[in-house]
PDB file of N, CA and C in Angstrom:
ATOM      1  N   UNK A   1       0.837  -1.185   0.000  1.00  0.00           N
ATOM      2  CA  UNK A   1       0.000   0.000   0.000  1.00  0.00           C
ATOM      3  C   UNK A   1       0.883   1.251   0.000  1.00  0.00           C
ATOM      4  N   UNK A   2       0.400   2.439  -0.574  1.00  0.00           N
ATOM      5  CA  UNK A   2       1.789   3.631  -1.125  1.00  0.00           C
ATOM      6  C   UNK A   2       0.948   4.327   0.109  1.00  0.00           C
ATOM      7  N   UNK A   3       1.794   5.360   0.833  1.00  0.00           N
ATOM      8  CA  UNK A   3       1.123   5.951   1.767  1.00  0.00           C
ATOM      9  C   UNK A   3       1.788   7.226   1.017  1.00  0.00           C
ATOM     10  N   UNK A   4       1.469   8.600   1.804  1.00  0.00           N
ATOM     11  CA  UNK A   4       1.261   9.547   1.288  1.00  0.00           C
ATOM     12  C   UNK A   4       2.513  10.171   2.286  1.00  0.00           C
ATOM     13  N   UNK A   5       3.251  10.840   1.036  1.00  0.00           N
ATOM     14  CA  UNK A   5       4.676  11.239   1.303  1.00  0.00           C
ATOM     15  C   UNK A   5       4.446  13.168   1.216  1.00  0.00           C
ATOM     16  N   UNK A   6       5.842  13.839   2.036  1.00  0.00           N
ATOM     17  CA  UNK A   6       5.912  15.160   2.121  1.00  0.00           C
ATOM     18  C   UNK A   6       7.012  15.524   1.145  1.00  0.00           C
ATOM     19  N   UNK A   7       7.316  16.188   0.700  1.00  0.00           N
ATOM     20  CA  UNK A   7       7.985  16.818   0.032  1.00  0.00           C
ATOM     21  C   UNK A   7       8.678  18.061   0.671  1.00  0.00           C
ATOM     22  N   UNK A   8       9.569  18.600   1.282  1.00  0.00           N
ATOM     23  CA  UNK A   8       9.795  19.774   2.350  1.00  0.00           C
ATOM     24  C   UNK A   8      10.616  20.223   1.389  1.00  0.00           C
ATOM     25  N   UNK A   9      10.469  21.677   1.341  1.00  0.00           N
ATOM     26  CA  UNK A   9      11.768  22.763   0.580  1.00  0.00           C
ATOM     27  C   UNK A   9      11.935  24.280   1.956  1.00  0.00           C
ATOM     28  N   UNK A  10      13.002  23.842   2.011  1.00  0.00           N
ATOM     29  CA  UNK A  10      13.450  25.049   3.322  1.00  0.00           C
ATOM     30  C   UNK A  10      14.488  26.165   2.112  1.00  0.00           C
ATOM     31  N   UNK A  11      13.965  27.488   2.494  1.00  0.00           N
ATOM     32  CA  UNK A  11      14.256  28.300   1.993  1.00  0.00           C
ATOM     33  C   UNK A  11      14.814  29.338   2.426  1.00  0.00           C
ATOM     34  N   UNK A  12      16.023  29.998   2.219  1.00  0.00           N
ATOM     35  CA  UNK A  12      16.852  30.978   3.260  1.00  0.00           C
ATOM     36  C   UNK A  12      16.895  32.015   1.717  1.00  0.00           C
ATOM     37  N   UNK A  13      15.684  33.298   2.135  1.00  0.00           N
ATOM     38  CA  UNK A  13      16.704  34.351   0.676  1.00  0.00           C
ATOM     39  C   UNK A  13      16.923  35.723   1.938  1.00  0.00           C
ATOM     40  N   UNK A  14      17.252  36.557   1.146  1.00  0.00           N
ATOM     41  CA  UNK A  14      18.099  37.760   1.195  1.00  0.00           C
ATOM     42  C   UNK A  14      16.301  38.580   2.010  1.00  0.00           C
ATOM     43  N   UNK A  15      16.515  39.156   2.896  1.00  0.00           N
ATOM     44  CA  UNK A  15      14.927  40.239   3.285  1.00  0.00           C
ATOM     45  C   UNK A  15      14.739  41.273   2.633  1.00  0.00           C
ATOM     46  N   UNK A  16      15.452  41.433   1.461  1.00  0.00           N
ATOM     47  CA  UNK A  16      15.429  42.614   0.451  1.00  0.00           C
ATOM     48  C   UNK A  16      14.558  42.435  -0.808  1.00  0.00           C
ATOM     49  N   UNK A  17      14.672  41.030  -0.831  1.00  0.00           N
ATOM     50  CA  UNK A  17      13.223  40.457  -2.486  1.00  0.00           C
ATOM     51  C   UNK A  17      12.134  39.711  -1.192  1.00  0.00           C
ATOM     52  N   UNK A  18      11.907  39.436  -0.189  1.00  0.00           N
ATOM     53  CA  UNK A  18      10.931  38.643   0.163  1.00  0.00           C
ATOM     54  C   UNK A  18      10.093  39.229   0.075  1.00  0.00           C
ATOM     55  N   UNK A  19       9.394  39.862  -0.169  1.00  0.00           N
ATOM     56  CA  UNK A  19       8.118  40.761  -0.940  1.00  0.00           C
ATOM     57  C   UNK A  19       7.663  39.884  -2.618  1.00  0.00           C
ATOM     58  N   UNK A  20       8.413  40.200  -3.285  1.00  0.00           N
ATOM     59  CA  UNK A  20       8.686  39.614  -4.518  1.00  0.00           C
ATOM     60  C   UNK A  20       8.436  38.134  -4.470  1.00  0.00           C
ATOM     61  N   UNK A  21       9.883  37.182  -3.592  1.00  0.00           N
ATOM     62  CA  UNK A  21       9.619  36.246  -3.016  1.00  0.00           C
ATOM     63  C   UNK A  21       8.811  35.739  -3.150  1.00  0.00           C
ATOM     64  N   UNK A  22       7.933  35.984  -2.021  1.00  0.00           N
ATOM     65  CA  UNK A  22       6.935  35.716  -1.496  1.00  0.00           C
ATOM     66  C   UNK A  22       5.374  35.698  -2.522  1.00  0.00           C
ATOM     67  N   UNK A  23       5.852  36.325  -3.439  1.00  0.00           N
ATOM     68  CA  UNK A  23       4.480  36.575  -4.526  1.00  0.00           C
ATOM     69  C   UNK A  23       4.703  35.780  -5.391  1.00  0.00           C
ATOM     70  N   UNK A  24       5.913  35.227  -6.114  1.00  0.00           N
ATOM     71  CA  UNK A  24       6.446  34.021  -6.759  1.00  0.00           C
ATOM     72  C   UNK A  24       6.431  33.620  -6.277  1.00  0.00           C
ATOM     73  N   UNK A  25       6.603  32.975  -5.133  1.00  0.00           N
ATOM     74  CA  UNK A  25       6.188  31.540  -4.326  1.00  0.00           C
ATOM     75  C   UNK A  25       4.765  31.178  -4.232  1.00  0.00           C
ATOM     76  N   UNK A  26       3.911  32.251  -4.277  1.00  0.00           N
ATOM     77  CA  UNK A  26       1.999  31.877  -4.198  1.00  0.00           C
ATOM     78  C   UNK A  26       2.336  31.266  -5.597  1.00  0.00           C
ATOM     79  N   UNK A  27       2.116  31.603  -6.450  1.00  0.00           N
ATOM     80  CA  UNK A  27       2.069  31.183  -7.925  1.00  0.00           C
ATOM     81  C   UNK A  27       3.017  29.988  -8.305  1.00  0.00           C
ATOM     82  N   UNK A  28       3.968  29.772  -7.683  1.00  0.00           N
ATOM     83  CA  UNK A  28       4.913  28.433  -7.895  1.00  0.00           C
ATOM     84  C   UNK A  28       4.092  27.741  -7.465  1.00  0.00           C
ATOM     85  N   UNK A  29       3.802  27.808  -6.091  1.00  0.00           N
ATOM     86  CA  UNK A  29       3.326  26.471  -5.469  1.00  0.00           C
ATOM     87  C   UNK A  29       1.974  26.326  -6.055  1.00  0.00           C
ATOM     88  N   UNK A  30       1.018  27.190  -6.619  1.00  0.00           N
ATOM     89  CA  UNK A  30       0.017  26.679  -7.228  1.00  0.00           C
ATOM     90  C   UNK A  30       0.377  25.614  -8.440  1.00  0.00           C
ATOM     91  N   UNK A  31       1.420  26.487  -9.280  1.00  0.00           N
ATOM     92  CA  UNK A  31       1.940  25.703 -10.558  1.00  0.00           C
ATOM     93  C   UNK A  31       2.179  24.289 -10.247  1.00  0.00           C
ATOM     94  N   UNK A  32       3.139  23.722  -9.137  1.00  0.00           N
ATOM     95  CA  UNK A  32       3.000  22.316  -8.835  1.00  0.00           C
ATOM     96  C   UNK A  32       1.928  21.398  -7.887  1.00  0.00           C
ATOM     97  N   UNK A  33       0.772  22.509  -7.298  1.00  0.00           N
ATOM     98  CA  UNK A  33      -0.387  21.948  -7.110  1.00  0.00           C
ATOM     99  C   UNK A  33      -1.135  21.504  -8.254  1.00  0.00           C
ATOM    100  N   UNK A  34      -0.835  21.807  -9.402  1.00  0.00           N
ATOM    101  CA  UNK A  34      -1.887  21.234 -10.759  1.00  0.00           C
ATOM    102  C   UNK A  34      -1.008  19.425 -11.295  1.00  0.00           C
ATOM    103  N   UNK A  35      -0.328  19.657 -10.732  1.00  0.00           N
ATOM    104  CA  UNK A  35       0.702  18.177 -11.355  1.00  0.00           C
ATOM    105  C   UNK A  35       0.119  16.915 -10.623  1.00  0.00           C
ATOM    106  N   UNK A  36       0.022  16.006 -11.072  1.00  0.00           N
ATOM    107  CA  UNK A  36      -0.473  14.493 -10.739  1.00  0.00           C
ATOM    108  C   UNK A  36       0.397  14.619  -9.824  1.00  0.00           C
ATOM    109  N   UNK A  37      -1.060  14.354  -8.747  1.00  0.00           N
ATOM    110  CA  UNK A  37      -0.213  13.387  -7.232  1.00  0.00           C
ATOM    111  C   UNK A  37      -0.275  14.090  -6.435  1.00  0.00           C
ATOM    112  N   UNK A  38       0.154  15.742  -6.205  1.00  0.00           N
ATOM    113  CA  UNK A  38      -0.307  16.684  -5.627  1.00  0.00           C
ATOM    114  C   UNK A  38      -1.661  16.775  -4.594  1.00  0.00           C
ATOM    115  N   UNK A  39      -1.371  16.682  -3.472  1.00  0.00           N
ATOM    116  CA  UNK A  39      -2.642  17.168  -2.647  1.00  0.00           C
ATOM    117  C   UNK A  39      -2.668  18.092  -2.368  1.00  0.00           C
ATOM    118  N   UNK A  40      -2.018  18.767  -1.475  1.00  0.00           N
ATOM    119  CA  UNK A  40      -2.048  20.541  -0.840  1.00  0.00           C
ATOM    120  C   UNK A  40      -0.420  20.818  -0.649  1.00  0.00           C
ATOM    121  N   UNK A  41      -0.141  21.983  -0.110  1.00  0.00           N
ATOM    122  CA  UNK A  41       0.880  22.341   0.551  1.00  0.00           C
ATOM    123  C   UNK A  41       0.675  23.844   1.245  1.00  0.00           C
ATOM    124  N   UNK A  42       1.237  24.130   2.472  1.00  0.00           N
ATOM    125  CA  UNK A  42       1.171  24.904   3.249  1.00  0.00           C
ATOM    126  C   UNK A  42       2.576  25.694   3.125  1.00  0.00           C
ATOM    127  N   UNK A  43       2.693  26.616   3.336  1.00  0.00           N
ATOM    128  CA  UNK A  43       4.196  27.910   3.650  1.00  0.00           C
ATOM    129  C   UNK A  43       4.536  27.913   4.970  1.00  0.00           C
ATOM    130  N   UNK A  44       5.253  27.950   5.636  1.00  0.00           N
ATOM    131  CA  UNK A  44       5.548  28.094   7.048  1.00  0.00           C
ATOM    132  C   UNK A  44       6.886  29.231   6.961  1.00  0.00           C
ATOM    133  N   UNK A  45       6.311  30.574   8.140  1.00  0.00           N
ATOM    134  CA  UNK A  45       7.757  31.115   8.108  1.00  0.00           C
ATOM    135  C   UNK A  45       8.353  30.250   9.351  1.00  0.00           C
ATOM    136  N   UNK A  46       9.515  30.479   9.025  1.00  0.00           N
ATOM    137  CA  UNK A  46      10.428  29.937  10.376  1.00  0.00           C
ATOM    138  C   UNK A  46      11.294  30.933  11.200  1.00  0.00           C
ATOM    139  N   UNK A  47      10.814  30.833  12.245  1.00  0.00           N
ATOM    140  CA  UNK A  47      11.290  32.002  13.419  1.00  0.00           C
ATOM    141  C   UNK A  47      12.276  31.419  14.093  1.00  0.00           C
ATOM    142  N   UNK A  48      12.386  29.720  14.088  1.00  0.00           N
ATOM    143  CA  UNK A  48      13.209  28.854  15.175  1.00  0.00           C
ATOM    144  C   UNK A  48      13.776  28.024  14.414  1.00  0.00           C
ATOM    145  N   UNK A  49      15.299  27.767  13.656  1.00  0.00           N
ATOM    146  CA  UNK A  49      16.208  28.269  14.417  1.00  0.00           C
ATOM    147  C   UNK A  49      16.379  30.272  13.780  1.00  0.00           C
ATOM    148  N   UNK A  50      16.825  30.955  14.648  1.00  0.00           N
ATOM    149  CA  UNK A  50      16.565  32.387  13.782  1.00  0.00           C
ATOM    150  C   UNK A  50      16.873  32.491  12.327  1.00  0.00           C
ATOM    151  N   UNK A  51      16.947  32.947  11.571  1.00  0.00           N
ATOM    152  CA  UNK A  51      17.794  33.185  10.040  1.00  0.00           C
ATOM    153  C   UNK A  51      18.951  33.980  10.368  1.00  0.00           C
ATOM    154  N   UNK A  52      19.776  34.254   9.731  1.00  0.00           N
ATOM    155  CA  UNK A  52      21.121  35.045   9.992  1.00  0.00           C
ATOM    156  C   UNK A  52      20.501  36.574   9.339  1.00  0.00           C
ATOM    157  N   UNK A  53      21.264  37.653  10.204  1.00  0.00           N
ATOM    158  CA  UNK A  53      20.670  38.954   9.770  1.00  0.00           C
ATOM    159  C   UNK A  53      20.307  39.420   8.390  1.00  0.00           C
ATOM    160  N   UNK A  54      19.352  39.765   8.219  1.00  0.00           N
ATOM    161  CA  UNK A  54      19.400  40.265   6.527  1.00  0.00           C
ATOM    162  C   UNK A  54      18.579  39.076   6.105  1.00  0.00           C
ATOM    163  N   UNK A  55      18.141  38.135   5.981  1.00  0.00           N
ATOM    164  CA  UNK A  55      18.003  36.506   5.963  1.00  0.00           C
ATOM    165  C   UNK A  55      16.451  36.240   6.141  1.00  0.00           C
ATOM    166  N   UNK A  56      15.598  35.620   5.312  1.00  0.00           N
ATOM    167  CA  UNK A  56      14.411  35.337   5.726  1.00  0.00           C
ATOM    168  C   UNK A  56      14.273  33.794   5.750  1.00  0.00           C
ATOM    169  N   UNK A  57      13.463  33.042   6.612  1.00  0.00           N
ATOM    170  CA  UNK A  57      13.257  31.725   6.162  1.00  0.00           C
ATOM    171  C   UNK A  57      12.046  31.213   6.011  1.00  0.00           C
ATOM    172  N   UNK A  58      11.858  29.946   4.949  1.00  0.00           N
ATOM    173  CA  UNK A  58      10.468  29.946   4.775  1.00  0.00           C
ATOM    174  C   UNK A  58      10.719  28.327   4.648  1.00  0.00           C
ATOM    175  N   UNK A  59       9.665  27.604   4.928  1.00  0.00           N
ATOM    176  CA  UNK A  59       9.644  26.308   4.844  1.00  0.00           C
ATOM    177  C   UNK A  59       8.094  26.054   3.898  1.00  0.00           C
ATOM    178  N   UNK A  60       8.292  25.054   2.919  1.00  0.00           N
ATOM    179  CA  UNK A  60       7.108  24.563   2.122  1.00  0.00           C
ATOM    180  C   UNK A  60       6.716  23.143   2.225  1.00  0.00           C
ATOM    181  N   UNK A  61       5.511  22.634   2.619  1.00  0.00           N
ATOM    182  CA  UNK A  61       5.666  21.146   3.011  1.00  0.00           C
ATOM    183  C   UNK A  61       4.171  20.958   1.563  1.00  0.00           C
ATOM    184  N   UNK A  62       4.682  19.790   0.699  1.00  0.00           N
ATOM    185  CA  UNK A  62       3.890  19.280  -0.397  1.00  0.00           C
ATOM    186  C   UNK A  62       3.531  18.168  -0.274  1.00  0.00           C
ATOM    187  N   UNK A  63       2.374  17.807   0.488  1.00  0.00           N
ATOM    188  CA  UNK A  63       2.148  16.539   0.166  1.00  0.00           C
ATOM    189  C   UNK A  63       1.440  16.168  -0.944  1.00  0.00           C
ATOM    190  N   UNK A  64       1.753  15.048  -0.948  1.00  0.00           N
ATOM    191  CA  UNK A  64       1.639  13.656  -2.265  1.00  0.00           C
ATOM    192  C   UNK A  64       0.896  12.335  -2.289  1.00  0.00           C
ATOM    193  N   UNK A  65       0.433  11.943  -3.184  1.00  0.00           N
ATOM    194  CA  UNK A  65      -0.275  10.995  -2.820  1.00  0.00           C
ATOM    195  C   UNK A  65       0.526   9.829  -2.184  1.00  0.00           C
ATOM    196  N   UNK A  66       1.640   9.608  -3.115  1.00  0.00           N
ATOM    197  CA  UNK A  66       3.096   8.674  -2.935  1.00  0.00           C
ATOM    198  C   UNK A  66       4.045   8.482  -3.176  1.00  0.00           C
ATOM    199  N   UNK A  67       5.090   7.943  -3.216  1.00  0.00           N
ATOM    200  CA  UNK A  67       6.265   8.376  -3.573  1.00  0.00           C
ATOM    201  C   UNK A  67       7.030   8.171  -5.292  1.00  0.00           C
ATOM    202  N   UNK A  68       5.678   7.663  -6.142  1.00  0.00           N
ATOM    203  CA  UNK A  68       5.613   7.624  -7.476  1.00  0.00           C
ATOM    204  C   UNK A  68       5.307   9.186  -8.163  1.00  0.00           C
ATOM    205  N   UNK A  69       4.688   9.381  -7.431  1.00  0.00           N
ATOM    206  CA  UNK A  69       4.348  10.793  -7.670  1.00  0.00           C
ATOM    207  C   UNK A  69       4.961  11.978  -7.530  1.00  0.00           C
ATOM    208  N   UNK A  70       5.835  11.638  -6.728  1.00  0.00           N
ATOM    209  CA  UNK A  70       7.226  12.710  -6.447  1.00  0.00           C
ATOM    210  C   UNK A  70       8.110  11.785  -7.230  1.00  0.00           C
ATOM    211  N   UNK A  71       8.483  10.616  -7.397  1.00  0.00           N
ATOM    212  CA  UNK A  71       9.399  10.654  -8.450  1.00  0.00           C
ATOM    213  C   UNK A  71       9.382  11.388  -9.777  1.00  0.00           C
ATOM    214  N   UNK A  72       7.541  11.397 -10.223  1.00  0.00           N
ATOM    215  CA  UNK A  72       7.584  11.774 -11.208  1.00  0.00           C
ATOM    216  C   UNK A  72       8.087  13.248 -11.662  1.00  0.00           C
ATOM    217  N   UNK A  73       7.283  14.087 -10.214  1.00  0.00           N
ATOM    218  CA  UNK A  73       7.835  15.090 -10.275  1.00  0.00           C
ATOM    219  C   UNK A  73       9.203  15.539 -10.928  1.00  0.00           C
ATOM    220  N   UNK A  74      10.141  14.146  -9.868  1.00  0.00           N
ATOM    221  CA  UNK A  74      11.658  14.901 -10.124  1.00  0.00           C
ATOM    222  C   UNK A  74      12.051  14.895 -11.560  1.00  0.00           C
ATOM    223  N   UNK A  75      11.553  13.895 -11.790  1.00  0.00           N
ATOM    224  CA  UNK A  75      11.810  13.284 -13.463  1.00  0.00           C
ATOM    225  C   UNK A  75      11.254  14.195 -14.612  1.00  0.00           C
ATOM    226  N   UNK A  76      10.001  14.513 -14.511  1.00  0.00           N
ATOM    227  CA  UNK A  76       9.478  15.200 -15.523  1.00  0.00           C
ATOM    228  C   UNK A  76       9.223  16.997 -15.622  1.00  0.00           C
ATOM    229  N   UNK A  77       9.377  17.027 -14.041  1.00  0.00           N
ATOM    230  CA  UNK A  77       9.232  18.612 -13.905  1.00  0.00           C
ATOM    231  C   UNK A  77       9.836  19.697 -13.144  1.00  0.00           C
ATOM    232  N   UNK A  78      11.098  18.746 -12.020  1.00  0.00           N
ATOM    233  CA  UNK A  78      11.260  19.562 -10.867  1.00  0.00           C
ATOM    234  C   UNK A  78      12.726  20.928 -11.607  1.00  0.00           C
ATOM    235  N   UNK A  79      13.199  19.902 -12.601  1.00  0.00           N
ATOM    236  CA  UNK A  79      14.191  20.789 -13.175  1.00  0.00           C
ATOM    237  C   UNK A  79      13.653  22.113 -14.103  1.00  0.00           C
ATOM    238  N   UNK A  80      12.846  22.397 -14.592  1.00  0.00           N
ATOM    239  CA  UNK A  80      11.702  23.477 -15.299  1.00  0.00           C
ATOM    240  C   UNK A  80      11.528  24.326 -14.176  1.00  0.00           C
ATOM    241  N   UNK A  81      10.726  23.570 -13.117  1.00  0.00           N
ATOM    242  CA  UNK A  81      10.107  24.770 -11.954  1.00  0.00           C
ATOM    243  C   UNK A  81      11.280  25.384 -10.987  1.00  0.00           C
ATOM    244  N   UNK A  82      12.351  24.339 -10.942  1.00  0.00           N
ATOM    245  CA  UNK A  82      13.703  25.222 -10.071  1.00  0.00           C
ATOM    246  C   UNK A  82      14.267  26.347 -10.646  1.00  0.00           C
ATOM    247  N   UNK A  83      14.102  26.015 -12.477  1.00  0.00           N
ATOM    248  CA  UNK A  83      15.220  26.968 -13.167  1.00  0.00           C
ATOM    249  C   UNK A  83      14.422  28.500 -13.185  1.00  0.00           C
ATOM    250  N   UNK A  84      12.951  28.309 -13.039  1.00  0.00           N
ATOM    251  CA  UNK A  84      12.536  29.688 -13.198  1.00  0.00           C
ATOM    252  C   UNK A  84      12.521  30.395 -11.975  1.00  0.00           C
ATOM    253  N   UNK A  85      12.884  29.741 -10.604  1.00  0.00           N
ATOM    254  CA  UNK A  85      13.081  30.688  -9.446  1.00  0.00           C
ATOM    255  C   UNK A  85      14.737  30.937  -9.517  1.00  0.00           C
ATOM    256  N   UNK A  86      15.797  30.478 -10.044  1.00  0.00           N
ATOM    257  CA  UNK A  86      16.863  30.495 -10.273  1.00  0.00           C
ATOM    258  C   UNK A  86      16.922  31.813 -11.555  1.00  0.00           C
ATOM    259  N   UNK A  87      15.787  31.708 -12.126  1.00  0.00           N
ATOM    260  CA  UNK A  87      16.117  32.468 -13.353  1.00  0.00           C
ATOM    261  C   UNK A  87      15.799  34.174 -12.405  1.00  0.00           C
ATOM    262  N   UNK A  88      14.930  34.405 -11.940  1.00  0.00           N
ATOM    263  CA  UNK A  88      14.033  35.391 -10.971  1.00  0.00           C
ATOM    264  C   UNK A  88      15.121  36.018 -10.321  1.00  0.00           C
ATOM    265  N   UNK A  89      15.959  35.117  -9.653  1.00  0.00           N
ATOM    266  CA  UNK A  89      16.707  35.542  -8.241  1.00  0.00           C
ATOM    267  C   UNK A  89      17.701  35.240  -7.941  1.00  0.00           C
ATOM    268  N   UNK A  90      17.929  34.474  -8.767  1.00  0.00           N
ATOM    269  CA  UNK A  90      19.576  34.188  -8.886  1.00  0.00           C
ATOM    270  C   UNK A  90      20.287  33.788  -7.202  1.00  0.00           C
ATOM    271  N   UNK A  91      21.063  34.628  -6.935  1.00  0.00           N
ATOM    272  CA  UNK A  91      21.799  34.556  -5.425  1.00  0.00           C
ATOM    273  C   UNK A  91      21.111  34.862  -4.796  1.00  0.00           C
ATOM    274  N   UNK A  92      20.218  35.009  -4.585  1.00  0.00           N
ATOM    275  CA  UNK A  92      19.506  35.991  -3.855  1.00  0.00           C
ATOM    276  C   UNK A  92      18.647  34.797  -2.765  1.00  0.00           C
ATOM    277  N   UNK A  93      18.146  33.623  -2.964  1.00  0.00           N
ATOM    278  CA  UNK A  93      18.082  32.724  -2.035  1.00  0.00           C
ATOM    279  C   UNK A  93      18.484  31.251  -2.248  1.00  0.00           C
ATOM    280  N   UNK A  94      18.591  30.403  -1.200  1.00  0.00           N
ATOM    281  CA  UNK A  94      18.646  29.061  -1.891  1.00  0.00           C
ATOM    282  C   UNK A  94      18.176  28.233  -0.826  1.00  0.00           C
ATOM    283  N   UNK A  95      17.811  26.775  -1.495  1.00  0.00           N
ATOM    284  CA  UNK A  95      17.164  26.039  -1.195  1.00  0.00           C
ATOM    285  C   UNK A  95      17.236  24.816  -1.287  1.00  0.00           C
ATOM    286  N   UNK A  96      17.205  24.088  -0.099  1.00  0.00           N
ATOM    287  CA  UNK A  96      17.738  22.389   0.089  1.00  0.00           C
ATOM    288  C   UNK A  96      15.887  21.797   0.334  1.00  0.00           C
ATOM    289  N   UNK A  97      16.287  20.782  -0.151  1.00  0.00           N
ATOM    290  CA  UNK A  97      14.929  19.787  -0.166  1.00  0.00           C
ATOM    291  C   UNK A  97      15.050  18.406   0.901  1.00  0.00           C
ATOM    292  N   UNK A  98      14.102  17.754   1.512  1.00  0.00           N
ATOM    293  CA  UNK A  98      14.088  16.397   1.898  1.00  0.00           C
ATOM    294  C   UNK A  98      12.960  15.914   1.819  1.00  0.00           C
ATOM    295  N   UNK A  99      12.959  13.863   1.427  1.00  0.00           N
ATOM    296  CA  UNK A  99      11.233  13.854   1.297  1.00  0.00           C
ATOM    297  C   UNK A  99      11.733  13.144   2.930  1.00  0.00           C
ATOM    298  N   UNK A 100       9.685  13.242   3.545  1.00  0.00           N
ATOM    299  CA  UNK A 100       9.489  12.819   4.702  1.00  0.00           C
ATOM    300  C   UNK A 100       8.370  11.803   4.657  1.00  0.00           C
ATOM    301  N   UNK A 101       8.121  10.358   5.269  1.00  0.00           N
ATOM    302  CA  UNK A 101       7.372   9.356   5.285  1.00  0.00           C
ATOM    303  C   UNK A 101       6.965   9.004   6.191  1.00  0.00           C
ATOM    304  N   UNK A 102       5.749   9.059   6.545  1.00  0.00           N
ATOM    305  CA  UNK A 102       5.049   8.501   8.275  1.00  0.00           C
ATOM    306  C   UNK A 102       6.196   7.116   8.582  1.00  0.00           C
ATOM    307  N   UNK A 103       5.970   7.880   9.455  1.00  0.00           N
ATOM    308  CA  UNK A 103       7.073   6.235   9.931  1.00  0.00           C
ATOM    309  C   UNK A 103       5.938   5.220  10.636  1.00  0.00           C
TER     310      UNK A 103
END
């Protein structure tokens, strides 16, 4: 039985575009809410551990139906949707991923 997997993207940019940011990120995360497999995802700022001065942090949790469905992701789309926040902002933030599975 496939149980239903998270997708987490923790995000550290610059507090000078998080305005901007933050308005490309509504519209990203809709863009990969339309993709097979997709259930919801929520934004979380993160206050704990602090960000370093100047520094905003944001956490995105995507869940999935299963972990076919985030493969597919990686396979068919995750390189398209990274390059256009890369294209946007360049240095300006970056971002590490992990998937998470009910244990």
């Amino acid at each position: 039985m496939s149980a239903v997997v998270v997708y987490e993207v923790n995000i550290d940019l610059d507090a000078m575009i998080a305005s901007e940011y933050r308005n490309w990120l509504r519209a990203h995360v809709d863009d990969i809410l339309a993709l097979p497999g997709f259930i919801d995802a929520r934004v979380f700022d993160v206050p704990d551990p602090a960000p370093a001065a100047g520094r905003i942090a944001l956490c995105v949790h995507y869940r999935l139906r299963d972990a076919a469905a985030l493969q597919d992701y990686f396979d068919q789309h995750a390189a398209r949707l990274r390059a256009d926040g890369m294209a946007r902002f360049g240095g300006g933030f970056t971002a590490t991923r992990r998937v998470l599975q009910p244990a």
